[in-house]
C-alpha atoms as a PDB file:
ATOM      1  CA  UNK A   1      -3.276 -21.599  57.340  1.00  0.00           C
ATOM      2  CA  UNK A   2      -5.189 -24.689  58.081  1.00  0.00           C
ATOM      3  CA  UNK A   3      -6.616 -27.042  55.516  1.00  0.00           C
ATOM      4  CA  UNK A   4     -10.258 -26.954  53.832  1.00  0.00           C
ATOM      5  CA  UNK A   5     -10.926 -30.036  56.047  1.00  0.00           C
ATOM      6  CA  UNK A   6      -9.902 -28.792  59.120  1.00  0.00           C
ATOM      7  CA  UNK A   7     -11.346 -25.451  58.519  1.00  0.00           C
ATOM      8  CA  UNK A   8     -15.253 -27.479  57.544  1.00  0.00           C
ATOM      9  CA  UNK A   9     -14.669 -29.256  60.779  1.00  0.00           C
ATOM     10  CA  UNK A  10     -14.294 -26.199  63.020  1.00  0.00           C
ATOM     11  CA  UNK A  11     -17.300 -24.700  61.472  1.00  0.00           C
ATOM     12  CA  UNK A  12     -19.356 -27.413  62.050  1.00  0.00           C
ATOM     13  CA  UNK A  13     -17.833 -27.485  66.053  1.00  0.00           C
ATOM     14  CA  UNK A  14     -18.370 -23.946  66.260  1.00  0.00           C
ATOM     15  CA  UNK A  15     -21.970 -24.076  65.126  1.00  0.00           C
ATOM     16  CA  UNK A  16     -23.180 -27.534  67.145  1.00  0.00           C
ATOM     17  CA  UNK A  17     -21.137 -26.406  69.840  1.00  0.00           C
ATOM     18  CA  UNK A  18     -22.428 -22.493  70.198  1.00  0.00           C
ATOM     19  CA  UNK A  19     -21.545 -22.194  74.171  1.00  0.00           C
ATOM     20  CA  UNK A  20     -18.257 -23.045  73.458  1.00  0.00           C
ATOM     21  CA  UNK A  21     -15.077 -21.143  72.128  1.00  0.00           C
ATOM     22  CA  UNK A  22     -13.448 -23.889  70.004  1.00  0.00           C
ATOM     23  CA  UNK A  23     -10.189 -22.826  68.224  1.00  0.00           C
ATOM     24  CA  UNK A  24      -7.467 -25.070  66.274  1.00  0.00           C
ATOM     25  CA  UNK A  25      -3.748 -24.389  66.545  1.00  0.00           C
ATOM     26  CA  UNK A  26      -2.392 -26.677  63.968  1.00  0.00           C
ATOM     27  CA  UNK A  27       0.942 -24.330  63.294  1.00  0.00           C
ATOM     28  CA  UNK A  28       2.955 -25.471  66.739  1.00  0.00           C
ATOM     29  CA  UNK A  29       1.621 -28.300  68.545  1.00  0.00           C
ATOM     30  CA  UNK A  30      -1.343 -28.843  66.442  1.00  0.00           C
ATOM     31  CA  UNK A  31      -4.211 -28.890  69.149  1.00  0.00           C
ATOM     32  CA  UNK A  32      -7.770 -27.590  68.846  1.00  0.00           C
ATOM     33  CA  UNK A  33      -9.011 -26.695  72.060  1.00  0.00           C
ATOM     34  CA  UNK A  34     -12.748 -26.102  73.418  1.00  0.00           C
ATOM     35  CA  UNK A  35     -13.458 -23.254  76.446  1.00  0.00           C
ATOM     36  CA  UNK A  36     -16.886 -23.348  78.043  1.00  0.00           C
ATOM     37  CA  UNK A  37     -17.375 -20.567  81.473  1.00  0.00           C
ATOM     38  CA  UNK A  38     -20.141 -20.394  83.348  1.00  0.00           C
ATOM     39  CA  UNK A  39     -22.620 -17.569  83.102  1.00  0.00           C
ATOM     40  CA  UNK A  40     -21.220 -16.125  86.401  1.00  0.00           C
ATOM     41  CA  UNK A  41     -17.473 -16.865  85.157  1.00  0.00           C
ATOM     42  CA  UNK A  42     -16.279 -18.726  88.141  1.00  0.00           C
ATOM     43  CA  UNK A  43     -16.357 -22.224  86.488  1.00  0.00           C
ATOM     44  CA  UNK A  44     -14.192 -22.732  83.287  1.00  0.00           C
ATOM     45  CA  UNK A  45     -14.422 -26.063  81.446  1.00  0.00           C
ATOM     46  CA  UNK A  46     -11.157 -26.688  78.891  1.00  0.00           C
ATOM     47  CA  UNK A  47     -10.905 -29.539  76.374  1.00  0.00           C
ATOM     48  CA  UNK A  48      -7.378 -29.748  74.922  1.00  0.00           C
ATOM     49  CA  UNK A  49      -6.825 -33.081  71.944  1.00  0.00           C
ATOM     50  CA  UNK A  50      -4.833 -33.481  69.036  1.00  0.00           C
ATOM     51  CA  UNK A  51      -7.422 -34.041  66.196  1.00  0.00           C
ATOM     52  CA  UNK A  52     -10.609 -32.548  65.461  1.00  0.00           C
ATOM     53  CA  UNK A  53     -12.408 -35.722  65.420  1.00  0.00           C
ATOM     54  CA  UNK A  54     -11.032 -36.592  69.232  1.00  0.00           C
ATOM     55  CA  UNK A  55     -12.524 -32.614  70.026  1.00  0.00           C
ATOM     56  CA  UNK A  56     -15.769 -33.587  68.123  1.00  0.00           C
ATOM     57  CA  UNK A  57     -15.813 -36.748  70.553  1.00  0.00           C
ATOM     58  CA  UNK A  58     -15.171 -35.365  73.442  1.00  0.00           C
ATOM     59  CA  UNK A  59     -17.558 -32.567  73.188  1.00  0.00           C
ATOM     60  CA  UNK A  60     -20.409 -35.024  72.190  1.00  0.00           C
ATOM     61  CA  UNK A  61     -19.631 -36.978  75.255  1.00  0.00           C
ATOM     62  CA  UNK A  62     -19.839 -33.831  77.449  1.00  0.00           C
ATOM     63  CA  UNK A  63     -22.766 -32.513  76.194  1.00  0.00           C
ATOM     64  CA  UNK A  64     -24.151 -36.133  76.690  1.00  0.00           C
ATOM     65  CA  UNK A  65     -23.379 -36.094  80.551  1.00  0.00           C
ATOM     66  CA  UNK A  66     -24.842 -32.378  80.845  1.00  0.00           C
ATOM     67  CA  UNK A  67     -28.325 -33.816  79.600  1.00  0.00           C
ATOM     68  CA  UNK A  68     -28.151 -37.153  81.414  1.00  0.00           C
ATOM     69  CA  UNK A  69     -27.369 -34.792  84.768  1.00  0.00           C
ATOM     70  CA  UNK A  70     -30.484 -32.375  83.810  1.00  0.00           C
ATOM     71  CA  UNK A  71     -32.610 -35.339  83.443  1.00  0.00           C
ATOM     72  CA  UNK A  72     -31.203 -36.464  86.831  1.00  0.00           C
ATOM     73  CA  UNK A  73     -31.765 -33.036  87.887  1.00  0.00           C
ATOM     74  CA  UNK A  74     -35.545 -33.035  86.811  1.00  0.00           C
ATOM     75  CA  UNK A  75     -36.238 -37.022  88.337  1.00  0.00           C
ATOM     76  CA  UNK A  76     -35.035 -35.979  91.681  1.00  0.00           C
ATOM     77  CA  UNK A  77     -37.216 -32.897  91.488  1.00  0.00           C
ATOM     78  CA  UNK A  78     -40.379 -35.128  90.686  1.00  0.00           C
ATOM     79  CA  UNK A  79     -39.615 -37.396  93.627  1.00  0.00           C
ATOM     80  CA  UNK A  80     -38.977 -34.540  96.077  1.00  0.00           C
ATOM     81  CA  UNK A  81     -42.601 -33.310  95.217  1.00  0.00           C
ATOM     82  CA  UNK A  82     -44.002 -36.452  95.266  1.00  0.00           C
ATOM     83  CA  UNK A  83     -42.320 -36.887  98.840  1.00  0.00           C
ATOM     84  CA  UNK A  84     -43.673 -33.230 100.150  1.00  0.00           C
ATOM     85  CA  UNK A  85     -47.058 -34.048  98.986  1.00  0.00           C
ATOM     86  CA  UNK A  86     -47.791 -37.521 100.419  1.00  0.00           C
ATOM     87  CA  UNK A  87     -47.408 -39.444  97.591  1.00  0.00           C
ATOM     88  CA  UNK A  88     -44.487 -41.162  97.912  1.00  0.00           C
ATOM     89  CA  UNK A  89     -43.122 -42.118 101.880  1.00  0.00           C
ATOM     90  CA  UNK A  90     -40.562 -39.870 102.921  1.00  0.00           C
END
């Protein structure tokens, strides 16, 4: 049984979190973990920490690099089409 705290705290993971599986194992080592796969299942991302909070961190940060490599993604896409229609020098 895990506390009213810990159990708000996994709902709120769960929900801001929806492509991951997050789960708490407080009885035993106490770790909450977070599993993300791929939609074709050959890449598995795994999150292992000792608090909630430290999860809640961790998962923030990762979903902050995902974004910053989209809008990476998207800029280099721009400049490519810039490049292949003569607006920029190759």
């Amino acid at each position: 049984m895990i506390s009213e705290a810990a159990a708000d705290l996994l709902e709120r993971l769960r929900a801001g979190y929806p492509g991951w599986e997050i789960s708490t194992h407080l009885l035993g080592l106490g770790l909450w973990t977070a599993e993300h796969r791929s939609e074709d299942g050959h890449a598995i991302h795994y999150i292992v920490c000792h608090t909630g909070e430290e999860l809640a961190a961790r998962l923030a940060e990762q979903q902050a690099q995902e974004q910053a490599d989209r809008l990476a993604g998207r800029a280099m896409d721009v400049i490519d089409r810039a490049v292949s229609e003569g607006r920029l020098p190759g």
